[in-house]
C-alpha atoms as a PDB file:
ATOM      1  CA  UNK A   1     -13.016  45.248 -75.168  1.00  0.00           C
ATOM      2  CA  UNK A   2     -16.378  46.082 -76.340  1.00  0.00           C
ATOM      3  CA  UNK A   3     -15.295  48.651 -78.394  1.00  0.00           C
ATOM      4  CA  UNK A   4     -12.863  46.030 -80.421  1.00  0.00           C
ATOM      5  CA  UNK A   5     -15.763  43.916 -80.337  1.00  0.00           C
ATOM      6  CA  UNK A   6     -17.618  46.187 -82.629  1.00  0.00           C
ATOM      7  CA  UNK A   7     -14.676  47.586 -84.338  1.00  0.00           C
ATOM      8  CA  UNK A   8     -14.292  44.041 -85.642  1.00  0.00           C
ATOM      9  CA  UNK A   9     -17.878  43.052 -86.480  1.00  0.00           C
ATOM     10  CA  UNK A  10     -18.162  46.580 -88.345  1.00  0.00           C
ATOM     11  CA  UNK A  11     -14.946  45.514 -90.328  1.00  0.00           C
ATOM     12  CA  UNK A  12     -15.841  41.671 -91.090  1.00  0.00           C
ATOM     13  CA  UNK A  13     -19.216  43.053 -92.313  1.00  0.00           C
ATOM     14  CA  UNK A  14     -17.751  45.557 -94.361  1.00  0.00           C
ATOM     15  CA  UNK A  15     -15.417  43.097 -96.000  1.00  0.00           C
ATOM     16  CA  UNK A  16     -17.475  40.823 -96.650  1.00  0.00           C
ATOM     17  CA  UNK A  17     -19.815  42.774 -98.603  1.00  0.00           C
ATOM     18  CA  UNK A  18     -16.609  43.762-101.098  1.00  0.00           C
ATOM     19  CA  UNK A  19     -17.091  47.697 -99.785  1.00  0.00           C
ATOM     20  CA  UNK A  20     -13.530  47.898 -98.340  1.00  0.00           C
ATOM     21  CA  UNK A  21     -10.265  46.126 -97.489  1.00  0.00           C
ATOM     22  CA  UNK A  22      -8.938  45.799 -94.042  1.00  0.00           C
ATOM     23  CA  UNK A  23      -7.272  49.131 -94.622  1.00  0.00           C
ATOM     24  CA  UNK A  24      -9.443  51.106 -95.960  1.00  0.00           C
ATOM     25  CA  UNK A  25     -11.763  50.618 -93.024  1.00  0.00           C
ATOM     26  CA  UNK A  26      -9.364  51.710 -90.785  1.00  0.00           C
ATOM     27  CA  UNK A  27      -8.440  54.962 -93.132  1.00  0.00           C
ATOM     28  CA  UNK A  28     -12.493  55.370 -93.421  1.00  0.00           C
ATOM     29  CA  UNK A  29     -12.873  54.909 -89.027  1.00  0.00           C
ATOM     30  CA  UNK A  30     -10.074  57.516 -88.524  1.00  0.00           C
ATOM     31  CA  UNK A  31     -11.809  60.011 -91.027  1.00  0.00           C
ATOM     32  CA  UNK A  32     -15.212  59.856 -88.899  1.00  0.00           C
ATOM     33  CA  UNK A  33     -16.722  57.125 -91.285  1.00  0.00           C
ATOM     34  CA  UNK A  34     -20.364  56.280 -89.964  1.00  0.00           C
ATOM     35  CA  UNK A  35     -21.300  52.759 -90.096  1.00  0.00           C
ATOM     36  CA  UNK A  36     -23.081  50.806 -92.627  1.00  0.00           C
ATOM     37  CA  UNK A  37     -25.968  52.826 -94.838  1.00  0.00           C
ATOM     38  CA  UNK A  38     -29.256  50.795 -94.464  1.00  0.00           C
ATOM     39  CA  UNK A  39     -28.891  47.540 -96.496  1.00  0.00           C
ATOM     40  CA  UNK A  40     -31.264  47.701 -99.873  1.00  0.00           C
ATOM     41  CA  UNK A  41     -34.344  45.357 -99.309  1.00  0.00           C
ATOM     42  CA  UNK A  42     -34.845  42.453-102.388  1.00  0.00           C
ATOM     43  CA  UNK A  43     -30.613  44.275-103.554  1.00  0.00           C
ATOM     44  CA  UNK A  44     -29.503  43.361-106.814  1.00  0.00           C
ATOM     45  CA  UNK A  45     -26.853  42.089-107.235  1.00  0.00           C
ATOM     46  CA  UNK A  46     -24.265  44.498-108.538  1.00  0.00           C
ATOM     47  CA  UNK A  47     -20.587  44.344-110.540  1.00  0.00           C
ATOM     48  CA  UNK A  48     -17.830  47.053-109.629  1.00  0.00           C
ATOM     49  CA  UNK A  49     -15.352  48.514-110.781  1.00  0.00           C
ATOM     50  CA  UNK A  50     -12.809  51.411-110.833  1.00  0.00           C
ATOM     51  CA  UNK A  51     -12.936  53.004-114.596  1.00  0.00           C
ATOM     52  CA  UNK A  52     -10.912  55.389-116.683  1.00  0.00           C
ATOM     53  CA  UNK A  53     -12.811  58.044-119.056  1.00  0.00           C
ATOM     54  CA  UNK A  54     -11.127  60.385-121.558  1.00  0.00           C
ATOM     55  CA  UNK A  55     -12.248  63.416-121.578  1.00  0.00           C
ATOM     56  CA  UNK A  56     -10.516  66.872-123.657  1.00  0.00           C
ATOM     57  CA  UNK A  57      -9.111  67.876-120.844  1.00  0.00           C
ATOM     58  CA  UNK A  58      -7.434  64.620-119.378  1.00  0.00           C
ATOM     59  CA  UNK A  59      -8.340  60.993-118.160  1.00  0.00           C
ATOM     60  CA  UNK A  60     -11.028  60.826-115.110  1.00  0.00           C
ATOM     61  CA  UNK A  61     -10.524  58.117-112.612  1.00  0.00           C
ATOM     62  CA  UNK A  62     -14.135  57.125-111.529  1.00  0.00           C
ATOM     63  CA  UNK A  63     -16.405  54.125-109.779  1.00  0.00           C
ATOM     64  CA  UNK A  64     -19.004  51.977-111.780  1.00  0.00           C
ATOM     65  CA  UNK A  65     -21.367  49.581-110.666  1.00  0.00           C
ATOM     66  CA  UNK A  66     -24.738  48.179-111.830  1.00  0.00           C
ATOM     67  CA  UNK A  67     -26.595  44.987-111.602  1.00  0.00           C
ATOM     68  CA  UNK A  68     -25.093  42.469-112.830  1.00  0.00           C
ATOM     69  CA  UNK A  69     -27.573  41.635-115.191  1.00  0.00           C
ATOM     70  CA  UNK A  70     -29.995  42.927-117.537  1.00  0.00           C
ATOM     71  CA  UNK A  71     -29.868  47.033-118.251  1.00  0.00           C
ATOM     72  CA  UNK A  72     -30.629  49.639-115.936  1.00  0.00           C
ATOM     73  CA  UNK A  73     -31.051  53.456-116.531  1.00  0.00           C
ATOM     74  CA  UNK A  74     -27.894  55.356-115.894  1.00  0.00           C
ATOM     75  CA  UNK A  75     -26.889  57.798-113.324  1.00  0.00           C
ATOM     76  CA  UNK A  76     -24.011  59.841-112.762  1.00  0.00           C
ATOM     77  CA  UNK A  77     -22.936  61.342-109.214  1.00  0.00           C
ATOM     78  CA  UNK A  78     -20.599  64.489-108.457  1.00  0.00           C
ATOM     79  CA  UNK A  79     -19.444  64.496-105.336  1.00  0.00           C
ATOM     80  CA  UNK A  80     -18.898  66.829-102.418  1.00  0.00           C
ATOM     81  CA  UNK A  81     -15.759  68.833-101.860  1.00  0.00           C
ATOM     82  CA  UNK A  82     -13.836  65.869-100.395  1.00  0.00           C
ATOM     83  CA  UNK A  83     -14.165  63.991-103.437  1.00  0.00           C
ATOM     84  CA  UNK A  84     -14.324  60.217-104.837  1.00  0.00           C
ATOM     85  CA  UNK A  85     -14.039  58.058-101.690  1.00  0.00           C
ATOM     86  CA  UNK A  86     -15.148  54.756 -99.530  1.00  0.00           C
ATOM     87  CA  UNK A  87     -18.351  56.659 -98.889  1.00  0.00           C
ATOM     88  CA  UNK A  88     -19.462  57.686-102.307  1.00  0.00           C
ATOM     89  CA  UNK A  89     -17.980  54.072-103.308  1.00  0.00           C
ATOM     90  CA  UNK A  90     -20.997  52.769-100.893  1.00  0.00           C
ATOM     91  CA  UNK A  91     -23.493  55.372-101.871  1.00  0.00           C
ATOM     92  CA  UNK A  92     -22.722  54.201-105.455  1.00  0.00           C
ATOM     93  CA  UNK A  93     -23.136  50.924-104.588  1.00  0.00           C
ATOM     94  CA  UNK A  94     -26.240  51.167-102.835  1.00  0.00           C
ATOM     95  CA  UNK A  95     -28.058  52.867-105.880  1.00  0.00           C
ATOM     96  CA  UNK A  96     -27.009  49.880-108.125  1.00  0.00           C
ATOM     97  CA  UNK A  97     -28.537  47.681-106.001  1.00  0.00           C
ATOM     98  CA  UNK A  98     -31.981  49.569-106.249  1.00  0.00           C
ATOM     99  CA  UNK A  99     -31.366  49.442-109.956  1.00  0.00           C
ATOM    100  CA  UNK A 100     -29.477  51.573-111.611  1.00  0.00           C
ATOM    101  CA  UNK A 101     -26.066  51.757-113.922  1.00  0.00           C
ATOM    102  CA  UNK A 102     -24.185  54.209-111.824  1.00  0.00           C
ATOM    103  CA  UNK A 103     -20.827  56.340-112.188  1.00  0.00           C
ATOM    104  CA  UNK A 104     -19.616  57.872-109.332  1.00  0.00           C
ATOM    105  CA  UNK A 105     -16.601  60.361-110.669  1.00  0.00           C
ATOM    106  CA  UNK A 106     -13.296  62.004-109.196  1.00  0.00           C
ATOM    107  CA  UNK A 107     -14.059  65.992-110.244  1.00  0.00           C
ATOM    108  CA  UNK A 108     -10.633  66.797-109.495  1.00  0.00           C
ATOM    109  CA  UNK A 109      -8.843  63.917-112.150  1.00  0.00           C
ATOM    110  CA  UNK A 110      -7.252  67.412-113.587  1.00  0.00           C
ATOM    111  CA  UNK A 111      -5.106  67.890-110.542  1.00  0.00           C
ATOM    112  CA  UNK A 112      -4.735  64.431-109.098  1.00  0.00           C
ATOM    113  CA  UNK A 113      -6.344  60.756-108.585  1.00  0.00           C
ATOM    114  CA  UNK A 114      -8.073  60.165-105.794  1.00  0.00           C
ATOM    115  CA  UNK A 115      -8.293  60.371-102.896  1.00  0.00           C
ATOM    116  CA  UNK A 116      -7.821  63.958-103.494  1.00  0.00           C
ATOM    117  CA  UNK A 117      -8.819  64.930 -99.573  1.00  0.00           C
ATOM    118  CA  UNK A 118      -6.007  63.300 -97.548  1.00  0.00           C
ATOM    119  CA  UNK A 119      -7.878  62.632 -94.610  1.00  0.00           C
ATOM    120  CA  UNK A 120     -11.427  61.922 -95.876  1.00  0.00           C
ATOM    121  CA  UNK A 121     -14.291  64.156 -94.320  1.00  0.00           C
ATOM    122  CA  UNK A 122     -12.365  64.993 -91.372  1.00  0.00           C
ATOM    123  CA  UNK A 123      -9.883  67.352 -94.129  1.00  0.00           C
ATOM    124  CA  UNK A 124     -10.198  70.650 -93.954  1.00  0.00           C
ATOM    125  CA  UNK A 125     -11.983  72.834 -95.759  1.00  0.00           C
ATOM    126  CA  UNK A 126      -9.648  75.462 -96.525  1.00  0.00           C
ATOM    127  CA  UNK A 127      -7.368  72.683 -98.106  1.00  0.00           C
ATOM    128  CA  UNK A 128      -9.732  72.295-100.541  1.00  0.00           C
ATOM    129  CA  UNK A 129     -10.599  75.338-101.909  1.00  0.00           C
ATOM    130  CA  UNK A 130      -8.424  75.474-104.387  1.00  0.00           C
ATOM    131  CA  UNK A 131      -9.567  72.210-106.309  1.00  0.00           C
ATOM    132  CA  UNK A 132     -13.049  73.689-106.144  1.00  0.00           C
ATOM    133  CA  UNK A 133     -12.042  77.178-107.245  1.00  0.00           C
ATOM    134  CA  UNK A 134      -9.952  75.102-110.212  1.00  0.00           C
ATOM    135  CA  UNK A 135     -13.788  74.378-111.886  1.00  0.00           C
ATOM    136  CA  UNK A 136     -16.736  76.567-113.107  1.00  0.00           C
ATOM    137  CA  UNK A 137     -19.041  76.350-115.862  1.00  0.00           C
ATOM    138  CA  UNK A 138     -17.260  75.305-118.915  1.00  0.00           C
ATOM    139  CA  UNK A 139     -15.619  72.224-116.919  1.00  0.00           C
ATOM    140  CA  UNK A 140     -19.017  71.436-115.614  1.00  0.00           C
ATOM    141  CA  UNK A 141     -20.140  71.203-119.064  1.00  0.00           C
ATOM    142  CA  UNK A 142     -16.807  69.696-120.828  1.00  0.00           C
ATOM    143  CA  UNK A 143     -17.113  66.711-117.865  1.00  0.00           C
ATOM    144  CA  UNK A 144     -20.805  66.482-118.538  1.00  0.00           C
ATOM    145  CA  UNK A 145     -20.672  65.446-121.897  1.00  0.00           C
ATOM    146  CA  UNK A 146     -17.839  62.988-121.293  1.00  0.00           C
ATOM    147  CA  UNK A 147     -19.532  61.207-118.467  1.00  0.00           C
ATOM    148  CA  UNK A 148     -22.643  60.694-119.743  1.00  0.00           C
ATOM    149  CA  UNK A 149     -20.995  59.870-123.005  1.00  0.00           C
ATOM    150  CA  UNK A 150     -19.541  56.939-121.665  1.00  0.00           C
ATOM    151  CA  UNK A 151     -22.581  56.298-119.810  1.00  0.00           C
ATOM    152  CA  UNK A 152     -24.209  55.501-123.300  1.00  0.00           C
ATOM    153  CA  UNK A 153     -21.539  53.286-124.423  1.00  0.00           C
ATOM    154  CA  UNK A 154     -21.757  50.836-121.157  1.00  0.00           C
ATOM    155  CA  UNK A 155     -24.018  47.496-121.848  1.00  0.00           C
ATOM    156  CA  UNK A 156     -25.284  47.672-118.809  1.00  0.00           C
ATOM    157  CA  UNK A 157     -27.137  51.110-119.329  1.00  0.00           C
ATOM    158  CA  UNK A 158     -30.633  51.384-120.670  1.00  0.00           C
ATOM    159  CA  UNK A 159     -30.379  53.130-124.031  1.00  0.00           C
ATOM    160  CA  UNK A 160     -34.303  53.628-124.034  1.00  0.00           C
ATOM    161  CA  UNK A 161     -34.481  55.260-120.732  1.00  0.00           C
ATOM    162  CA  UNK A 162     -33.573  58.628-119.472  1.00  0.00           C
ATOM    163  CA  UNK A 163     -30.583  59.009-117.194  1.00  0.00           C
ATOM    164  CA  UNK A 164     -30.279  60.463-113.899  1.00  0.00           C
ATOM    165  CA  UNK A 165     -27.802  62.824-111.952  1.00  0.00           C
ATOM    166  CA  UNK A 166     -27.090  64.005-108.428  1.00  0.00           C
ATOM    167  CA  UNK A 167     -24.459  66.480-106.671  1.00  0.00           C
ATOM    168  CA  UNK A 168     -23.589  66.807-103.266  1.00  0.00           C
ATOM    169  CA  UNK A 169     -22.522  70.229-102.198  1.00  0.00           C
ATOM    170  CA  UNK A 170     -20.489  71.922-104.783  1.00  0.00           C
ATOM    171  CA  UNK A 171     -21.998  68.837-106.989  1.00  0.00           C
ATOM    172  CA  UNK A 172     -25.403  70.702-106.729  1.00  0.00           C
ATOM    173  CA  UNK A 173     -24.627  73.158-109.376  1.00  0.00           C
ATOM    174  CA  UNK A 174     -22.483  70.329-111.684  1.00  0.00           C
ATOM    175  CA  UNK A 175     -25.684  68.311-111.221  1.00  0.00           C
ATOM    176  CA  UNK A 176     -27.863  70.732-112.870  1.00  0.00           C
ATOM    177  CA  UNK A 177     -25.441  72.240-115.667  1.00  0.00           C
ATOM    178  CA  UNK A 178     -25.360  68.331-116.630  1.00  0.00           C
ATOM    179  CA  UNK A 179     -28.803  68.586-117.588  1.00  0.00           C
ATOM    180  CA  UNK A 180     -28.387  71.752-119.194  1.00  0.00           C
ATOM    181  CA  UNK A 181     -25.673  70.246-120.998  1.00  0.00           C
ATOM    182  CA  UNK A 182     -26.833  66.841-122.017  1.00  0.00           C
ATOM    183  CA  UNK A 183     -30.754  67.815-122.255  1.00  0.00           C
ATOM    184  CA  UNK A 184     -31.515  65.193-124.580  1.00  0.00           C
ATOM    185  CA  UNK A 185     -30.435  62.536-122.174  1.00  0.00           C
ATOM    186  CA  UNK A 186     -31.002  63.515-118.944  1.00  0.00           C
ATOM    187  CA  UNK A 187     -34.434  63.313-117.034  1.00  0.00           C
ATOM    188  CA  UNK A 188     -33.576  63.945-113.326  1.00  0.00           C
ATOM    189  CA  UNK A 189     -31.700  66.085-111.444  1.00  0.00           C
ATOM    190  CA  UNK A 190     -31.598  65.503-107.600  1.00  0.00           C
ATOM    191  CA  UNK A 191     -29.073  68.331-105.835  1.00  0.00           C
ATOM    192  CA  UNK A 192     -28.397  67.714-101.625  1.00  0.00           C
ATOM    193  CA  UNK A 193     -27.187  70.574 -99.676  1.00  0.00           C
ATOM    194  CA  UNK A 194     -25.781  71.991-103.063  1.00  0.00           C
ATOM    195  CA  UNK A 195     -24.116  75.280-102.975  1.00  0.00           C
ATOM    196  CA  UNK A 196     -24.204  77.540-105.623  1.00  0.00           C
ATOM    197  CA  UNK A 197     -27.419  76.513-107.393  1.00  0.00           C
ATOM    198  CA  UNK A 198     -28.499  80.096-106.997  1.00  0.00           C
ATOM    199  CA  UNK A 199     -26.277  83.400-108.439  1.00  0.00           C
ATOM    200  CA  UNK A 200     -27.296  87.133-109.864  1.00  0.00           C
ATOM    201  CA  UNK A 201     -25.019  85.492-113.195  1.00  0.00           C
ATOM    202  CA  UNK A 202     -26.880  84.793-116.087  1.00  0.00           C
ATOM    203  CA  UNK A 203     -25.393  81.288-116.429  1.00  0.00           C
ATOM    204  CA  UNK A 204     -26.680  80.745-112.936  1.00  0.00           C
ATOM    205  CA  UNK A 205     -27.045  76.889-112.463  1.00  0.00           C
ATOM    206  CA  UNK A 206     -30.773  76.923-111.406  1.00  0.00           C
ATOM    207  CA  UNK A 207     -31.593  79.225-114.686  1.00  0.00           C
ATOM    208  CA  UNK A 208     -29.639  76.861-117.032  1.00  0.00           C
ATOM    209  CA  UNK A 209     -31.457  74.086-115.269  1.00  0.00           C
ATOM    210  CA  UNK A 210     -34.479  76.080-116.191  1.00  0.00           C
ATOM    211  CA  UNK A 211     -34.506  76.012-119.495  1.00  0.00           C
ATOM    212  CA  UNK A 212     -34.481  71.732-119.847  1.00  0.00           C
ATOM    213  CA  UNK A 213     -37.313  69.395-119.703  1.00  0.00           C
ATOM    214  CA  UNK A 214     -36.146  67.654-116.077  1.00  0.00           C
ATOM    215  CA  UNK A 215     -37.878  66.709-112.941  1.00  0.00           C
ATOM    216  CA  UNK A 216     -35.831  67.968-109.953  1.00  0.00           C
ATOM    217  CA  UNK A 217     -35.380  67.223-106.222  1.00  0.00           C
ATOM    218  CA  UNK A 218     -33.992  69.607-104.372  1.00  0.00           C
ATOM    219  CA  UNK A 219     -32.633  68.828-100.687  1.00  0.00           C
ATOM    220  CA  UNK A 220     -31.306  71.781 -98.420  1.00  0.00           C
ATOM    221  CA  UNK A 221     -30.041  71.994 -95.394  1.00  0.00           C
ATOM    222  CA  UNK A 222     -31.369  73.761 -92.230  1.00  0.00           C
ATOM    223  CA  UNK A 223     -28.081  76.095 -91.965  1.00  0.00           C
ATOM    224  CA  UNK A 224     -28.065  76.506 -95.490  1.00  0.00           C
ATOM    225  CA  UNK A 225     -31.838  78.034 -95.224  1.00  0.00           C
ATOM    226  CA  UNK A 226     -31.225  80.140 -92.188  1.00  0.00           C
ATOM    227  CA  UNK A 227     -27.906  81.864 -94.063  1.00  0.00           C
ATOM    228  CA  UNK A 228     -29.723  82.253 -97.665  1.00  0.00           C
ATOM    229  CA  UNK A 229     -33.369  81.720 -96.797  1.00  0.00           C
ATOM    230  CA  UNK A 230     -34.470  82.976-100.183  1.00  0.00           C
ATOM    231  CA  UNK A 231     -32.918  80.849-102.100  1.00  0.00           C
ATOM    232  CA  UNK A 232     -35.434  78.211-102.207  1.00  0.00           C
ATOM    233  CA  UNK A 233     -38.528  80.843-103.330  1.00  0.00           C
ATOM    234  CA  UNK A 234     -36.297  81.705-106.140  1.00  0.00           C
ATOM    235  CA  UNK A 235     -35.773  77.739-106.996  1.00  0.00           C
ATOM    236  CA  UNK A 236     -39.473  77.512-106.433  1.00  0.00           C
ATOM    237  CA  UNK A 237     -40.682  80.250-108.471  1.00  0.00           C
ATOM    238  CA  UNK A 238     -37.851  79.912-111.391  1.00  0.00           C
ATOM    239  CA  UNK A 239     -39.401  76.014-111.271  1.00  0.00           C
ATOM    240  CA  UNK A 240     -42.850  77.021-111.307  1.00  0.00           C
ATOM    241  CA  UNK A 241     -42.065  79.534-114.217  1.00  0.00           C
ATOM    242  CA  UNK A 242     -40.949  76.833-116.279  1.00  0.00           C
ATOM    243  CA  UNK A 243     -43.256  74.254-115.323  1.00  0.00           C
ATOM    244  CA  UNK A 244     -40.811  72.156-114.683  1.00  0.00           C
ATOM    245  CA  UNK A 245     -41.905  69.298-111.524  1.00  0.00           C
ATOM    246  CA  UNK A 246     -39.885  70.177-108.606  1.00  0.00           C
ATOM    247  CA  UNK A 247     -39.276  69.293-105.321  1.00  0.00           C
ATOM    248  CA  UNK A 248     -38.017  71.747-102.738  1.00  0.00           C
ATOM    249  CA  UNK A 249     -37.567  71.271 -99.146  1.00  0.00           C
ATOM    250  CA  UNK A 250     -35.614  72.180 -96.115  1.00  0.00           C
ATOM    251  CA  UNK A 251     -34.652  69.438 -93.879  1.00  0.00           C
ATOM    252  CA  UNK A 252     -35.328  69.975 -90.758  1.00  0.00           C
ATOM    253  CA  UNK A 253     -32.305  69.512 -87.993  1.00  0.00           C
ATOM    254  CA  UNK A 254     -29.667  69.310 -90.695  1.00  0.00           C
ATOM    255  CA  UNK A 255     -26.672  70.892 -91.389  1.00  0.00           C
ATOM    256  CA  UNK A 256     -24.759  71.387 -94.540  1.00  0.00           C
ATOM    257  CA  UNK A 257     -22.946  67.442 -95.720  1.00  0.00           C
ATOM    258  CA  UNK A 258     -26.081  65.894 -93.841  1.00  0.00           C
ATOM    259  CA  UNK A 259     -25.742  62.906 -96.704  1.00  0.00           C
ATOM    260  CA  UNK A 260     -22.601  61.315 -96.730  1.00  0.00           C
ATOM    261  CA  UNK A 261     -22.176  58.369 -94.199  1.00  0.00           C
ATOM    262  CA  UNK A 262     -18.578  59.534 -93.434  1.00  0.00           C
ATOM    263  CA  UNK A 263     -19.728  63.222 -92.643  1.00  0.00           C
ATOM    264  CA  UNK A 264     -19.074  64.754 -89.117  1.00  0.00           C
ATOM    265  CA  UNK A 265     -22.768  66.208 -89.525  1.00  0.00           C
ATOM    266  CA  UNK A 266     -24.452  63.032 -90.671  1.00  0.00           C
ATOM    267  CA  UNK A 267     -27.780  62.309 -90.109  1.00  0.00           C
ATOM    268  CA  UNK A 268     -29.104  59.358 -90.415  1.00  0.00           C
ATOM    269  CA  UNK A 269     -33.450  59.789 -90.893  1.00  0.00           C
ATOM    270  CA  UNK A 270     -33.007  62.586 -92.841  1.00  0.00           C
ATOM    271  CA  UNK A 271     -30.276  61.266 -95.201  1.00  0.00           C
ATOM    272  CA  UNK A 272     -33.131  58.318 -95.498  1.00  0.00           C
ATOM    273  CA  UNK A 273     -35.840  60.617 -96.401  1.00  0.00           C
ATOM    274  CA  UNK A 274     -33.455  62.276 -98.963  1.00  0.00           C
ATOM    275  CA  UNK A 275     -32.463  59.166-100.276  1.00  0.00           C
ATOM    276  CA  UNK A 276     -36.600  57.554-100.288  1.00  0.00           C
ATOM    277  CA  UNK A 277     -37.246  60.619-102.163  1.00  0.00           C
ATOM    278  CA  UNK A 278     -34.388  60.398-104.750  1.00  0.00           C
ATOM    279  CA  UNK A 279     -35.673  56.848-105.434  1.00  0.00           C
ATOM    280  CA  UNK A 280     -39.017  58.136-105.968  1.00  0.00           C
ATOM    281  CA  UNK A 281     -37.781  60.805-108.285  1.00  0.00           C
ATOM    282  CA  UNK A 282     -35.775  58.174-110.636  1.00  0.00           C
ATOM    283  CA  UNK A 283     -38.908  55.693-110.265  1.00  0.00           C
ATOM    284  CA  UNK A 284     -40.654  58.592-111.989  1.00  0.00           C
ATOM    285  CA  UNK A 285     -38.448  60.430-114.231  1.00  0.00           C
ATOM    286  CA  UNK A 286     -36.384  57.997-115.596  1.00  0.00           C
ATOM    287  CA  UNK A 287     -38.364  56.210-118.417  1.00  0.00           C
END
């Protein structure tokens, strides 16, 4: 009974904040869906909605929301392997309210709409693959341009301002060939557990992210350090070399998906020091 208790209050409260219907919180509850992120203190309020963008290779179904009034800088979000969902919807969401103008994209439109991971989080990996394997540098960049095209078209986005991006996971690298792509525009680039930043190519992400005037936060994970525990000297040094402001830290006690609310390996006071940080990145970078 108590457990219905608080399967109901979680559901009312999630309703009546416009995150989700009825049924997608029980879709989001059977994928491993943690409960509400920390509410925003002094949140603006925000408009929604789900958006089409051309781009040359297709037609990208994606989430916007910003404050409702007034401009705000822009931000665009790639995320994680399991794609647009209720999470990133509430992620979104939650940096609007803080705000900012942001679009929160399917990476996958070329193969299907989302949801493109059937059962949320709790899909597995392997199922995936091939939607990841499906992208790589010159879709990064093609996607890129689109986004943050459109970005520049909304009212709602601060023309006078530089934008922001961020990439979860295999967002990481898309994050950072954004600014490489759109260097005029961007001014941030804030990558969480991101795989892939790092490769012996020449058109390795962090290099291409090298040569562009942004500030940079960089976020890994505890398992991602002990298996390539290198990785962040080269980011640091590569950073350093190009006297570019970065920030580059392991977070202690996570594993790799830490952020996402609806992750099996969420965790909570780290994904809050990620996220004060990321705050205090755009509070600097984009003006």
């Amino acid at each position: 009974m108590c457990d219905q208790d608080h399967f109901d209050d979680d559901r009312e409260q999630f309703e009546r904040l416009g995150l989700v219907t009825r049924k997608q919180f029980g879709i989001m509850l059977g994928a491993g869906m943690a409960m509400m992120l920390p509410q925003v203190a002094n949140a603006a309020a925000v408009s929604e909605s789900e958006v089409t963008i051309k781009t040359p290779d297709g037609t990208a179904d994606c989430y916007f929301v910003h404050p409702t009034t007034g401009t705000a800088p822009g931000v665009l979000i790639w995320p994680d392997i399991f794609g647009l969902r209720p999470a990133f919807r509430q992620m979104g969401k939650r940096l609007a309210e803080s705000g900012y103008s942001v679009l929160v994209v399917n990476p996958f439109y070329r193969v299907k709409k989302s949801p493109t991971a059937d059962k949320g989080s709790a899909t597995p990996i392997p199922e995936l693959i091939p939607l990841a394997q499906a992208l790589n540098e010159t879709t990064h960049m093609t996607d890129a341009k689109a986004f943050i095209g459109w970005l520049d078209q909304q009212a709602s986005v601060a023309k006078n301002r530089k934008l922001g991006t961020q990439g979860y996971c295999m967002g990481g690298p898309m994050a950072f060939r954004t600014a490489a792509a759109v260097s005029d525009r961007v001014g941030a680039v804030a990558s969480f557990h991101g795989g892939g930043l790092v490769t012996d190519m020449p058109n390795s992400p962090h290099l291409q992210a090298a040569k562009t005037k942004v500030q940079l936060l960089i976020a890994i994970a505890a398992n991602d350090d002990m298996r390539a525990p290198n990785e962040k000297n080269v980011l640091k040094e590569t950073f350093a070399k190009s006297k570019q402001p970065a920030e580059i830290e392991v977070y202690t006690g996570s594993a790799h998906g830490w952020c996402p609310p609806d992750s099996q390996v969420y965790n909570e006071p780290m994904a809050e020091k990620a996220w004060s940080r990321l705050l205090e990145l755009y509070k600097k970078a984009l003006v």
